[in-house]
PDB file of N, CA and C in Angstrom:
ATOM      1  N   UNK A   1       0.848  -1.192   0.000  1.00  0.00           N
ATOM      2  CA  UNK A   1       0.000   0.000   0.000  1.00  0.00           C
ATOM      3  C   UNK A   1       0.889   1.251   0.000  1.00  0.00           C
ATOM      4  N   UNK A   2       0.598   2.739  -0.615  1.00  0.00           N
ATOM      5  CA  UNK A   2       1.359   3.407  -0.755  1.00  0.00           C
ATOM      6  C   UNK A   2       0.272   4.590  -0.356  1.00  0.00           C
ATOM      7  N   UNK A   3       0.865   5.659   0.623  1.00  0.00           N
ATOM      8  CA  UNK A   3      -0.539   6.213   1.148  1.00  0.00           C
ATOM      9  C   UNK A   3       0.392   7.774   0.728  1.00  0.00           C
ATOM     10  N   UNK A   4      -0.150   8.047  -0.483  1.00  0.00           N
ATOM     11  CA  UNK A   4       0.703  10.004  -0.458  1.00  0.00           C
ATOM     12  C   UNK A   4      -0.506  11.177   0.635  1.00  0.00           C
ATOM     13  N   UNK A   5       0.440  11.876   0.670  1.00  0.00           N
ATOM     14  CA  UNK A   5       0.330  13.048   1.290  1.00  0.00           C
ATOM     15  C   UNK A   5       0.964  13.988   1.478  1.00  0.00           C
ATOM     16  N   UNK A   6       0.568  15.146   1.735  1.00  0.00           N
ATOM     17  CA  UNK A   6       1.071  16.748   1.640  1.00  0.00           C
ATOM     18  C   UNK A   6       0.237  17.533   0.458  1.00  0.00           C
ATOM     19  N   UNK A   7      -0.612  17.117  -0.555  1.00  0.00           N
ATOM     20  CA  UNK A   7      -1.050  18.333  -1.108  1.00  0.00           C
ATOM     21  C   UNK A   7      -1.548  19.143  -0.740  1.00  0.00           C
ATOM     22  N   UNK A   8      -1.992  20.088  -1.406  1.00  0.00           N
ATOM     23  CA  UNK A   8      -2.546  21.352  -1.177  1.00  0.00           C
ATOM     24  C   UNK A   8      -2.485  22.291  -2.256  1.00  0.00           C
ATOM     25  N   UNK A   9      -2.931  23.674  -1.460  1.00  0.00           N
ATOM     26  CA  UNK A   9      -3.094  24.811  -2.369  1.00  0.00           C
ATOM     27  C   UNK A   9      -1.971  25.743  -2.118  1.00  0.00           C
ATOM     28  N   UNK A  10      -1.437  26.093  -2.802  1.00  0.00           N
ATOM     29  CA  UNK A  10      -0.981  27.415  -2.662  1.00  0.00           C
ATOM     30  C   UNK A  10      -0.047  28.319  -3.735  1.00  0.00           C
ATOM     31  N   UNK A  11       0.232  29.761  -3.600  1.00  0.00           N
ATOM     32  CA  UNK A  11       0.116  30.173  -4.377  1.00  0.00           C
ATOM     33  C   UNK A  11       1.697  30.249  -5.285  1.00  0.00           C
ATOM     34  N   UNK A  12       1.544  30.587  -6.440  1.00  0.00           N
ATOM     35  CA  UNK A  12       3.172  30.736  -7.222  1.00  0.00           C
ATOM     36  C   UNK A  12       4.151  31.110  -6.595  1.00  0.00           C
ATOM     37  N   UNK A  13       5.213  30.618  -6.889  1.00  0.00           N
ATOM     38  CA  UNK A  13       6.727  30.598  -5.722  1.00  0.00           C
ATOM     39  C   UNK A  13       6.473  30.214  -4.764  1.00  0.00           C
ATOM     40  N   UNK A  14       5.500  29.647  -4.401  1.00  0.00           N
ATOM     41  CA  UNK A  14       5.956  28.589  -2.854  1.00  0.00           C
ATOM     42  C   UNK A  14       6.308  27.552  -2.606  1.00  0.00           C
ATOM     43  N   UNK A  15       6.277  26.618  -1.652  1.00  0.00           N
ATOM     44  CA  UNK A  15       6.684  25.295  -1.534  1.00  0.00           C
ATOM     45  C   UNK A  15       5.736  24.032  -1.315  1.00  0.00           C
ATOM     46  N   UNK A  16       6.042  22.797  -1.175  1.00  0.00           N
ATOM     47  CA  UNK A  16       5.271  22.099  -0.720  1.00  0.00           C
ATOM     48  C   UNK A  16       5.496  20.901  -0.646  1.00  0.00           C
ATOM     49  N   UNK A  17       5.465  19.551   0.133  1.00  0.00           N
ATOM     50  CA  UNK A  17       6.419  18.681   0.117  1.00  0.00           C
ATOM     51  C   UNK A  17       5.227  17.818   0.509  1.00  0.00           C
ATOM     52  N   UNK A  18       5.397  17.083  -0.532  1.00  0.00           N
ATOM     53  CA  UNK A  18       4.956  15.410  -0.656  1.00  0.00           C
ATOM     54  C   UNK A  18       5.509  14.421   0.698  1.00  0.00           C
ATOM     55  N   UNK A  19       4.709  13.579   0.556  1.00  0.00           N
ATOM     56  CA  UNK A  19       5.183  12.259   1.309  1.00  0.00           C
ATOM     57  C   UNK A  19       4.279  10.591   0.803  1.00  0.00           C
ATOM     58  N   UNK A  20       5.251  10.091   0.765  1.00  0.00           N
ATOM     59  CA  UNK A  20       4.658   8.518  -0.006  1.00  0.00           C
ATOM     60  C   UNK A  20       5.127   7.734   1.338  1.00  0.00           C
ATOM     61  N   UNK A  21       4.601   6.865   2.403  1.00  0.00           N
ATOM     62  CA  UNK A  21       4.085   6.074   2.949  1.00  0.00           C
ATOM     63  C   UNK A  21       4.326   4.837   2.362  1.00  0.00           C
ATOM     64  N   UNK A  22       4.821   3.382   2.350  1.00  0.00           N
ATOM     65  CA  UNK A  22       4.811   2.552   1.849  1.00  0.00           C
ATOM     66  C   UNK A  22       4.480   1.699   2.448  1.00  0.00           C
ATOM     67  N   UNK A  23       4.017   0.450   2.607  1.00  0.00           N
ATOM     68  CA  UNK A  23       3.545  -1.054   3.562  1.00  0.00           C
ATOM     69  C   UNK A  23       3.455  -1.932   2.576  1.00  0.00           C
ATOM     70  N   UNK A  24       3.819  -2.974   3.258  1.00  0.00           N
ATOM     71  CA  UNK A  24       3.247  -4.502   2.410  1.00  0.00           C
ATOM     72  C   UNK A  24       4.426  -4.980   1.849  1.00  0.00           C
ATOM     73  N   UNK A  25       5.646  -4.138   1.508  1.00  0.00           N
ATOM     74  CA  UNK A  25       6.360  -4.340   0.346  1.00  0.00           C
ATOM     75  C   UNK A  25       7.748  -4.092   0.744  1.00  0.00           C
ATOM     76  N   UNK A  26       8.978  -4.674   0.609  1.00  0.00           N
ATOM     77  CA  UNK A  26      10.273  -4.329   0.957  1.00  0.00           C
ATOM     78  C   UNK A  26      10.564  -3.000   0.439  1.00  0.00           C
ATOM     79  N   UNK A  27      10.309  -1.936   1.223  1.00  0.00           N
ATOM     80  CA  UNK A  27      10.598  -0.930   0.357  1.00  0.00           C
ATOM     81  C   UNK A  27      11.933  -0.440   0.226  1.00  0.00           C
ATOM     82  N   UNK A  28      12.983  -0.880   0.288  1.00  0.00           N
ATOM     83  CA  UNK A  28      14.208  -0.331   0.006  1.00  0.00           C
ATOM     84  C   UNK A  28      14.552  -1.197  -0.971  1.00  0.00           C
ATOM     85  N   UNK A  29      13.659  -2.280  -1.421  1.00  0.00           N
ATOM     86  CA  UNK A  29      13.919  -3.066  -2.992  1.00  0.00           C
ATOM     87  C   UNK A  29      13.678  -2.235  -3.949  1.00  0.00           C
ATOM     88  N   UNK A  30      12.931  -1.389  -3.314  1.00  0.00           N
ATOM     89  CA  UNK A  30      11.872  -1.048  -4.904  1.00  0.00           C
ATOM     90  C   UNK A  30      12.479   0.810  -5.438  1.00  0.00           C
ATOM     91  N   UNK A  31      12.880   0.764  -6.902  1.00  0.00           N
ATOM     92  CA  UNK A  31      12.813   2.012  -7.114  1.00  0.00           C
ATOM     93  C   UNK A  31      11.099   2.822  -7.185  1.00  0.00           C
ATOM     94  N   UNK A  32      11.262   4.303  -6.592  1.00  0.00           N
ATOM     95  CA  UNK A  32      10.706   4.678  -6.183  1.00  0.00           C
ATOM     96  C   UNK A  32      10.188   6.509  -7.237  1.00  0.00           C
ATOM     97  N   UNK A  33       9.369   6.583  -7.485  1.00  0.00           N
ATOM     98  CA  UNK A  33       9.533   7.835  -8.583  1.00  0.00           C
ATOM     99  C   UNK A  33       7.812   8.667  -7.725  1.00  0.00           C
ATOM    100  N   UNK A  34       7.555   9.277  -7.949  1.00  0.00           N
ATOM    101  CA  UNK A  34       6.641  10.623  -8.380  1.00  0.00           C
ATOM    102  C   UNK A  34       6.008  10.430  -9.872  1.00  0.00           C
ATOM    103  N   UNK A  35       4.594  10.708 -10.198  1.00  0.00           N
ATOM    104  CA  UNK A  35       4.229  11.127 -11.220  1.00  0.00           C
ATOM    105  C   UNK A  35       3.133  12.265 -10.953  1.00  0.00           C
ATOM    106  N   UNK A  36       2.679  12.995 -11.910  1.00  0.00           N
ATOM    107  CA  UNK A  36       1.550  13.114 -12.059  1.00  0.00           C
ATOM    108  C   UNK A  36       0.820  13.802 -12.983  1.00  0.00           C
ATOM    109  N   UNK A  37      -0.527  14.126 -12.998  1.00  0.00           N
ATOM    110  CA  UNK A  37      -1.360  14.036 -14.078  1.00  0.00           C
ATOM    111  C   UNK A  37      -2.553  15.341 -14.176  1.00  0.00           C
ATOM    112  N   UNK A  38      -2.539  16.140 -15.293  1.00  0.00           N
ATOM    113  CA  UNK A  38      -3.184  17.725 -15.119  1.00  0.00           C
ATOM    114  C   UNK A  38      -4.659  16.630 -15.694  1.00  0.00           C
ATOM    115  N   UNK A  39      -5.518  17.305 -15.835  1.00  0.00           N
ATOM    116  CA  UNK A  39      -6.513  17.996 -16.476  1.00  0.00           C
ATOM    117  C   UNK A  39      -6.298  17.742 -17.998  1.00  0.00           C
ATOM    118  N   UNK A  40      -6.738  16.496 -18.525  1.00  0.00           N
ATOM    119  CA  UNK A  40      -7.169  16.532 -19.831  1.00  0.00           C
ATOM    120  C   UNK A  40      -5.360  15.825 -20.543  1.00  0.00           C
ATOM    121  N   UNK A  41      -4.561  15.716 -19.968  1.00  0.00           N
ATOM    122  CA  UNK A  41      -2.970  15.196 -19.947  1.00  0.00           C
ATOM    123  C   UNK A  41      -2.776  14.141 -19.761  1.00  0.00           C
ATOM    124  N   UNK A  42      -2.295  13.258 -19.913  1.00  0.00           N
ATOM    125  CA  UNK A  42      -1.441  12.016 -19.793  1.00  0.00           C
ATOM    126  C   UNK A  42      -0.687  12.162 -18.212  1.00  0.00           C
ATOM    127  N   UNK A  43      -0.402  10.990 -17.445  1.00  0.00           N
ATOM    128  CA  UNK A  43       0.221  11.142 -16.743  1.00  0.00           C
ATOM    129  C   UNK A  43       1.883  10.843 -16.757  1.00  0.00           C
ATOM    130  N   UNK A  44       2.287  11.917 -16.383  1.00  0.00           N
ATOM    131  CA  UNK A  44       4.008  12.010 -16.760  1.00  0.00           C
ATOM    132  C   UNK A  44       5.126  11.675 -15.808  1.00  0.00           C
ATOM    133  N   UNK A  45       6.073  11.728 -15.543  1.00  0.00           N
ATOM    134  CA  UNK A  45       6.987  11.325 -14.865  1.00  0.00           C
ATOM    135  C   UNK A  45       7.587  12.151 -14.159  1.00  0.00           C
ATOM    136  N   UNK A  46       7.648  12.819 -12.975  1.00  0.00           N
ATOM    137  CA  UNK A  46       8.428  13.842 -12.847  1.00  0.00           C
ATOM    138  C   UNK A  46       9.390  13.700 -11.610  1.00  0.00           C
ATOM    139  N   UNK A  47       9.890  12.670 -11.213  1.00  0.00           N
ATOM    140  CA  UNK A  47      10.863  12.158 -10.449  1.00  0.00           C
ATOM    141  C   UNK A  47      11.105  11.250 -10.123  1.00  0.00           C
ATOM    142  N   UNK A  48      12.208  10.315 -10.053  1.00  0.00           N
ATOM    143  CA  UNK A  48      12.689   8.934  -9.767  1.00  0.00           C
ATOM    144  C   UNK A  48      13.747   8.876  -9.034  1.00  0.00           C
ATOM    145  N   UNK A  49      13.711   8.107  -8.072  1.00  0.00           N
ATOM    146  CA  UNK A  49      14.984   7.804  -6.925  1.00  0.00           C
ATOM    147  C   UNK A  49      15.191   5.898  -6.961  1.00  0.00           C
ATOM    148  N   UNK A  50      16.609   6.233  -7.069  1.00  0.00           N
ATOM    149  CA  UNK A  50      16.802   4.429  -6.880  1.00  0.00           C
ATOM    150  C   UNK A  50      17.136   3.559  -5.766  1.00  0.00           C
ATOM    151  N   UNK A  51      17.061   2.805  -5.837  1.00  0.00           N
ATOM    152  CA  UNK A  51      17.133   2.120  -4.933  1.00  0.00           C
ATOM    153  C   UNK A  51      18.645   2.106  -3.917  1.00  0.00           C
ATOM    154  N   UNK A  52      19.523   2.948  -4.584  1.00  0.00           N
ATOM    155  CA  UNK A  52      20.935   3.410  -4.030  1.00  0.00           C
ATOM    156  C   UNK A  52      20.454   4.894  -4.125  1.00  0.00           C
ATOM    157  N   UNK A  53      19.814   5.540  -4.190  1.00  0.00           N
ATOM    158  CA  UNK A  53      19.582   6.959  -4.161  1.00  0.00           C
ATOM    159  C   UNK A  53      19.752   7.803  -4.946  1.00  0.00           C
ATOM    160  N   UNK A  54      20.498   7.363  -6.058  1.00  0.00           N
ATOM    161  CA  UNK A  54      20.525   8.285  -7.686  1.00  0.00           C
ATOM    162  C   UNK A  54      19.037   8.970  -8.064  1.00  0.00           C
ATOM    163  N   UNK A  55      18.798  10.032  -8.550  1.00  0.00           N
ATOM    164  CA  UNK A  55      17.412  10.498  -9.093  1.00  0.00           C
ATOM    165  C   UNK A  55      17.525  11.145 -10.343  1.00  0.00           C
ATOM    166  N   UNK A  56      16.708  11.339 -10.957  1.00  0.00           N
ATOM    167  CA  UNK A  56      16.285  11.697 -12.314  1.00  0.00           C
ATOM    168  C   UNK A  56      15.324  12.568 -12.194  1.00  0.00           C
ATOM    169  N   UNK A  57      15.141  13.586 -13.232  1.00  0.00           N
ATOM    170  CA  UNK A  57      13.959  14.292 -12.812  1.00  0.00           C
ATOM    171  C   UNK A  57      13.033  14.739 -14.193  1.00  0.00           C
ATOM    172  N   UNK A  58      12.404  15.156 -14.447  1.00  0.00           N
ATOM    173  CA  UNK A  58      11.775  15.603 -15.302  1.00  0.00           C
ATOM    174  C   UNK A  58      12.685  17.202 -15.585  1.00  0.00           C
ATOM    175  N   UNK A  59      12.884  17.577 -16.944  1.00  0.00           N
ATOM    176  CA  UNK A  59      13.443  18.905 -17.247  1.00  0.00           C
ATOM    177  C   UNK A  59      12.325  20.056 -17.098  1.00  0.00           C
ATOM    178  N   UNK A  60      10.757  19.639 -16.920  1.00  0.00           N
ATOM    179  CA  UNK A  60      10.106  21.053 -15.999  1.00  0.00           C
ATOM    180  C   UNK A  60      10.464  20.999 -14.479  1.00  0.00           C
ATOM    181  N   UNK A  61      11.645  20.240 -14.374  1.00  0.00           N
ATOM    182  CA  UNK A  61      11.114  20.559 -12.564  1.00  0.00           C
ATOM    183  C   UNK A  61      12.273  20.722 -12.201  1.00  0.00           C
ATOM    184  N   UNK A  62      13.375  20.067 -12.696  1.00  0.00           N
ATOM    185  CA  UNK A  62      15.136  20.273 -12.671  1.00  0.00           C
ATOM    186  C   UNK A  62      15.251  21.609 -11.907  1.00  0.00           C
ATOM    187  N   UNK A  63      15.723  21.300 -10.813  1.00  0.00           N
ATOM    188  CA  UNK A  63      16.459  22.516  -9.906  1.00  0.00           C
ATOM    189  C   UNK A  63      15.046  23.133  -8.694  1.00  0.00           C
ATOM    190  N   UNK A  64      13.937  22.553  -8.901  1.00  0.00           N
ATOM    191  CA  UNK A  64      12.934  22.944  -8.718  1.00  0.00           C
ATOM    192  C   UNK A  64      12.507  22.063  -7.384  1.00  0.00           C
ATOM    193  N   UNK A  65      12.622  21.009  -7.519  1.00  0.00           N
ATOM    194  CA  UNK A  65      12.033  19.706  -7.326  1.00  0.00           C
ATOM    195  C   UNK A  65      12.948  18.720  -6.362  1.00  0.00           C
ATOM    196  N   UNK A  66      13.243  18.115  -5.201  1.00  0.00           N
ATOM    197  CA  UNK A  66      13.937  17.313  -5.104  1.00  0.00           C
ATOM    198  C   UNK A  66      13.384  15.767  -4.426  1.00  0.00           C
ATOM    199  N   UNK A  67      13.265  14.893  -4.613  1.00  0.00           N
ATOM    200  CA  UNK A  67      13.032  13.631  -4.371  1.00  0.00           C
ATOM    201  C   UNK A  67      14.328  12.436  -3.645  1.00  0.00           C
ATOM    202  N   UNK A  68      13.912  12.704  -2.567  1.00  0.00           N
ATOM    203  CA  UNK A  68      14.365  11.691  -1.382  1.00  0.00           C
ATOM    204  C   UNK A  68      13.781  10.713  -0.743  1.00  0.00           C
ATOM    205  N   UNK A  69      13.923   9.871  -0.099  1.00  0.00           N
ATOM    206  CA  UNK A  69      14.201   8.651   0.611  1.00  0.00           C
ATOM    207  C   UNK A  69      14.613   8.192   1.646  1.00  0.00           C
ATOM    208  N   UNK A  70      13.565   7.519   3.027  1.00  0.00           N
ATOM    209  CA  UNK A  70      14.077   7.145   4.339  1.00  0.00           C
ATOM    210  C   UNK A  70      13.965   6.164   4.196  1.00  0.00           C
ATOM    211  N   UNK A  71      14.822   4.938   3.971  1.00  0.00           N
ATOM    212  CA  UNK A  71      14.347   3.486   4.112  1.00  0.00           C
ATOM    213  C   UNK A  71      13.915   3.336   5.668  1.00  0.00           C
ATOM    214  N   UNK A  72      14.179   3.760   6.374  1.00  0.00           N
ATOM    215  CA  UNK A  72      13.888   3.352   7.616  1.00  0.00           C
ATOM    216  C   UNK A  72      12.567   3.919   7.747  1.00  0.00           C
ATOM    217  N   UNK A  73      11.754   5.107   7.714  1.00  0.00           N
ATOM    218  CA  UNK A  73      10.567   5.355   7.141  1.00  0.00           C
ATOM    219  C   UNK A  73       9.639   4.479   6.202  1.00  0.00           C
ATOM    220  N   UNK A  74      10.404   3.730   5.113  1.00  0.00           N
ATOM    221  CA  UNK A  74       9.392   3.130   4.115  1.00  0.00           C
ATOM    222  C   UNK A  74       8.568   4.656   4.208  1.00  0.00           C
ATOM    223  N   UNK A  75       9.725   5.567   3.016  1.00  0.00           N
ATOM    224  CA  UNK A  75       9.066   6.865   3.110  1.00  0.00           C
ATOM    225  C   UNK A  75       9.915   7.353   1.694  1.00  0.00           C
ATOM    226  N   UNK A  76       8.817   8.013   0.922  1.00  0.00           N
ATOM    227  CA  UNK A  76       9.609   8.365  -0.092  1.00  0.00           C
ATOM    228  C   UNK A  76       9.122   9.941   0.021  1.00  0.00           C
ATOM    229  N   UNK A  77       9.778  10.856  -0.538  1.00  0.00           N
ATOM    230  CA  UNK A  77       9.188  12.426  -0.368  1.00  0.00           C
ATOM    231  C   UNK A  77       9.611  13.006  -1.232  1.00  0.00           C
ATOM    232  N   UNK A  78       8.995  14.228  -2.293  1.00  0.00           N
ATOM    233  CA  UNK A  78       8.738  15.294  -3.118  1.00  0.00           C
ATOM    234  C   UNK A  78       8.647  16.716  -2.649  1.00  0.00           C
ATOM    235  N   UNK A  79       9.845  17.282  -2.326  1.00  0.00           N
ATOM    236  CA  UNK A  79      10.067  18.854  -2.019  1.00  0.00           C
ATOM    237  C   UNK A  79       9.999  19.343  -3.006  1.00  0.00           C
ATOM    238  N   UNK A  80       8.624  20.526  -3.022  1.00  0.00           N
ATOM    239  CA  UNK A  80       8.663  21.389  -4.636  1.00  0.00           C
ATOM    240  C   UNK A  80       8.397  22.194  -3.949  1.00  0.00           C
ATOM    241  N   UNK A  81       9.383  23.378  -4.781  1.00  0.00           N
ATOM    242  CA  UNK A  81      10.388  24.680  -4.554  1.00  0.00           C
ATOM    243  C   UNK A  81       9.515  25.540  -6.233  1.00  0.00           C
ATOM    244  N   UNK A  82       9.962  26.405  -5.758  1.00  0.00           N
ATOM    245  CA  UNK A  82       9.360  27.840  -6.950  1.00  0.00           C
ATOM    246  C   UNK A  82       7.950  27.421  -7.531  1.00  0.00           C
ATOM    247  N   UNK A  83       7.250  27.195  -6.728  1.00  0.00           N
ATOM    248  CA  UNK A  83       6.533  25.973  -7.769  1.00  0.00           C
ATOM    249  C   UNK A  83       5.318  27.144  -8.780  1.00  0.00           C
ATOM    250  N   UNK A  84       5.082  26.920  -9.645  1.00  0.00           N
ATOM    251  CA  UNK A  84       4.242  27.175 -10.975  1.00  0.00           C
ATOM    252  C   UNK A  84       2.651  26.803 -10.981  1.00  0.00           C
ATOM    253  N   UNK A  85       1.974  27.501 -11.736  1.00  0.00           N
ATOM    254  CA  UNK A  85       0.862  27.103 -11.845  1.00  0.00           C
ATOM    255  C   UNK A  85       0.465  25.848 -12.749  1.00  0.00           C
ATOM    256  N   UNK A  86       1.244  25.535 -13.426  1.00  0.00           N
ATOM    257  CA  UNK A  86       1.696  24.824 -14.339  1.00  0.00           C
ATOM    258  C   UNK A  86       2.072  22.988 -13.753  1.00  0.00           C
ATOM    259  N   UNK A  87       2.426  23.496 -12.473  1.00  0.00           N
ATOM    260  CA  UNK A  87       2.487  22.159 -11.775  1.00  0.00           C
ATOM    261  C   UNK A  87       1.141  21.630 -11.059  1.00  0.00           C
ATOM    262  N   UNK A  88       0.221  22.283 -11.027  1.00  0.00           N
ATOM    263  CA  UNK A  88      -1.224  22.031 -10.643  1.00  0.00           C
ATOM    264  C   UNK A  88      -1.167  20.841 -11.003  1.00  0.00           C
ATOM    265  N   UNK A  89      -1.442  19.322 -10.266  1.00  0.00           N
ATOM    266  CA  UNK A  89      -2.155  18.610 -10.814  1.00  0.00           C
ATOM    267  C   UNK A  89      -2.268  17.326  -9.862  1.00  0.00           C
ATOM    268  N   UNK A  90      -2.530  16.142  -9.993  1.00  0.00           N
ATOM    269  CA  UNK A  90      -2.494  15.212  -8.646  1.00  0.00           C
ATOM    270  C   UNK A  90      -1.274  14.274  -9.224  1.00  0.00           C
ATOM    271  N   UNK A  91      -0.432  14.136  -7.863  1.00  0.00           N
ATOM    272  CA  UNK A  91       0.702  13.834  -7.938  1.00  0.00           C
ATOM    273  C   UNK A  91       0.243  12.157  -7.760  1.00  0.00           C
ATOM    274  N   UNK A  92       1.140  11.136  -7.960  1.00  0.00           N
ATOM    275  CA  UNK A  92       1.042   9.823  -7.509  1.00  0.00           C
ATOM    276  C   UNK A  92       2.575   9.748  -7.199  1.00  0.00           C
ATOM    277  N   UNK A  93       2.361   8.915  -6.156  1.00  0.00           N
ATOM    278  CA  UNK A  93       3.392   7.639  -6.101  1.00  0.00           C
ATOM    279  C   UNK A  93       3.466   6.327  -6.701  1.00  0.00           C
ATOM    280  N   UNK A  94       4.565   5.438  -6.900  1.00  0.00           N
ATOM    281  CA  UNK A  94       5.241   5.060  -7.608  1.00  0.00           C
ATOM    282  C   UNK A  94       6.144   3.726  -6.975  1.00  0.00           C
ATOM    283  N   UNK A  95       5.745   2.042  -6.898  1.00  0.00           N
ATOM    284  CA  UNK A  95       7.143   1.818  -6.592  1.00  0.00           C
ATOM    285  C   UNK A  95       7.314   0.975  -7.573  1.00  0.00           C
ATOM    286  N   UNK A  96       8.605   0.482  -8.162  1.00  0.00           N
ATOM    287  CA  UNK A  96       8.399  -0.386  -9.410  1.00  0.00           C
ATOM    288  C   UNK A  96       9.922  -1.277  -9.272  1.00  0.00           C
ATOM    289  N   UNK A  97       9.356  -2.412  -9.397  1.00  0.00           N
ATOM    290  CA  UNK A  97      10.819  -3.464  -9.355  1.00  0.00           C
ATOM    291  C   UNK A  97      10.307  -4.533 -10.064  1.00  0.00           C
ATOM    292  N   UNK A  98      10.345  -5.756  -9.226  1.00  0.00           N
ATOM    293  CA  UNK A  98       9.551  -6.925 -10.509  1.00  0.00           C
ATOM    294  C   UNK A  98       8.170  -6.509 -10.454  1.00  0.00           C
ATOM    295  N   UNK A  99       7.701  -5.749  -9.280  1.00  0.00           N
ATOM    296  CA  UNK A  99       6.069  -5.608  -9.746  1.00  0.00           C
ATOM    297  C   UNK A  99       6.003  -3.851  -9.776  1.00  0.00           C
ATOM    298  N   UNK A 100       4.908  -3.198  -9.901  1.00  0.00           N
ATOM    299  CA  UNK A 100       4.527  -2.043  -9.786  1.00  0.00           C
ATOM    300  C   UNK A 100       3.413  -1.558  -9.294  1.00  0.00           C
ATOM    301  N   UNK A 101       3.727  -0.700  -8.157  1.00  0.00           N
ATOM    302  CA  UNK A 101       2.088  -0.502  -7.327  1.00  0.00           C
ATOM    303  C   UNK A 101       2.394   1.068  -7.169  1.00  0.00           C
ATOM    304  N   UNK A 102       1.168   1.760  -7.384  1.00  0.00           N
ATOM    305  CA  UNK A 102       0.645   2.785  -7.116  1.00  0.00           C
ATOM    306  C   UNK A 102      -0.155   3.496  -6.068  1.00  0.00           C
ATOM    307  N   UNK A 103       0.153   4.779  -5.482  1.00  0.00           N
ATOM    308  CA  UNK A 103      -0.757   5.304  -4.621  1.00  0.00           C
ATOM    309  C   UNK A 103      -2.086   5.955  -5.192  1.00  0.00           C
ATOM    310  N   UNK A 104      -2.646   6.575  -4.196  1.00  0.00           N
ATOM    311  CA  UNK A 104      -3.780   7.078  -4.412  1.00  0.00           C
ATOM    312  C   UNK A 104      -4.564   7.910  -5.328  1.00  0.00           C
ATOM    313  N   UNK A 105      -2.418   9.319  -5.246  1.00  0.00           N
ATOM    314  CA  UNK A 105      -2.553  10.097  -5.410  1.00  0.00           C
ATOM    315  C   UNK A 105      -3.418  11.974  -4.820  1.00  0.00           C
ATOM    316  N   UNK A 106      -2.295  12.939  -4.798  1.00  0.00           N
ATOM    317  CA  UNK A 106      -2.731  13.799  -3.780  1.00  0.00           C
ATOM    318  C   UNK A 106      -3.236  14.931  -4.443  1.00  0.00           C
ATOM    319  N   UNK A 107      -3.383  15.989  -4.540  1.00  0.00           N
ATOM    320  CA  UNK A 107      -3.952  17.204  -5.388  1.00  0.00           C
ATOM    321  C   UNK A 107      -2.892  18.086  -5.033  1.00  0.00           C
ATOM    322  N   UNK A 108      -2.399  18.805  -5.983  1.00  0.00           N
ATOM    323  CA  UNK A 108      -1.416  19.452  -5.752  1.00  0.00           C
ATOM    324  C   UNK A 108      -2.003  21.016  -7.025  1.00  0.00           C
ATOM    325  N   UNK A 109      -2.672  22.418  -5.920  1.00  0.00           N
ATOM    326  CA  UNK A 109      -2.977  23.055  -6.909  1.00  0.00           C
ATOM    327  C   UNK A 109      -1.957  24.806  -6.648  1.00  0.00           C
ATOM    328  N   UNK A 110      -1.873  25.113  -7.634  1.00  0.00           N
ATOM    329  CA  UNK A 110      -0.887  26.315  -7.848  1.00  0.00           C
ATOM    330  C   UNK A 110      -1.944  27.706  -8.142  1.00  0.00           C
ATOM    331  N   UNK A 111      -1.838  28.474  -7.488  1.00  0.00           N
ATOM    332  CA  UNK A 111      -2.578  29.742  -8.458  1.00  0.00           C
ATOM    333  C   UNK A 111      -1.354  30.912  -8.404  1.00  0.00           C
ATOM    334  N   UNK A 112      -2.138  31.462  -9.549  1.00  0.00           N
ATOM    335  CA  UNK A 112      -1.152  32.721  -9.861  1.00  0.00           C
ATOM    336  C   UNK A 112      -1.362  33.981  -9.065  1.00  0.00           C
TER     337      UNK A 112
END
């Protein structure tokens, strides 16, 4: 089970920090990413952490965005910095190794 949390509202240039919750599952097996999905969009990719802690990010969020990891938590987390209206949308979690399970997903809205 993967339980996110931290969305919310708030307004351009602020912050706001995710949290992914994990159970059921070895979570320091599993690489671990962020997605999420606007309004009428596909859902996209916008951060990945590995299972040694390397991350990747999406080039809208690069420098913006950082994605970390407590194994001892079975906790994955999404710090977004300057954030845009543009990032409005509901975020998911992510864990993927031989299998792939998904969270709930949180609402994450921006105004100008």
């Amino acid at each position: 089970q993967l339980q996110a949390s931290g969305g919310g509202s708030v307004q351009a240039g602020g912050s706001l920090r995710l949290s992914c919750e994990v159970s059921g599952i070895i979570f320091s097996s599993y690489a671990m990413s962020w997605y999420r999905q606007s309004s009428g969009k596909q859902r996209e990719l916008v951060a990945s952490i590995t299972r040694g802690g390397m991350s990747i990010y999406a080039d809208s969020v690069k420098g913006r965005f950082t994605v970390s990891r407590d194994n001892a938590k079975n906790t994955v987390y999404l710090q977004m910095g300057s954030l845009k209206p543009e990032d409005t949308a509901v975020y998911y979690c992510n864990a993927n190794q031989q299998f792939t399970y998904w969270g709930q997903g949180t609402q994450v809205t921006v105004s100008s």
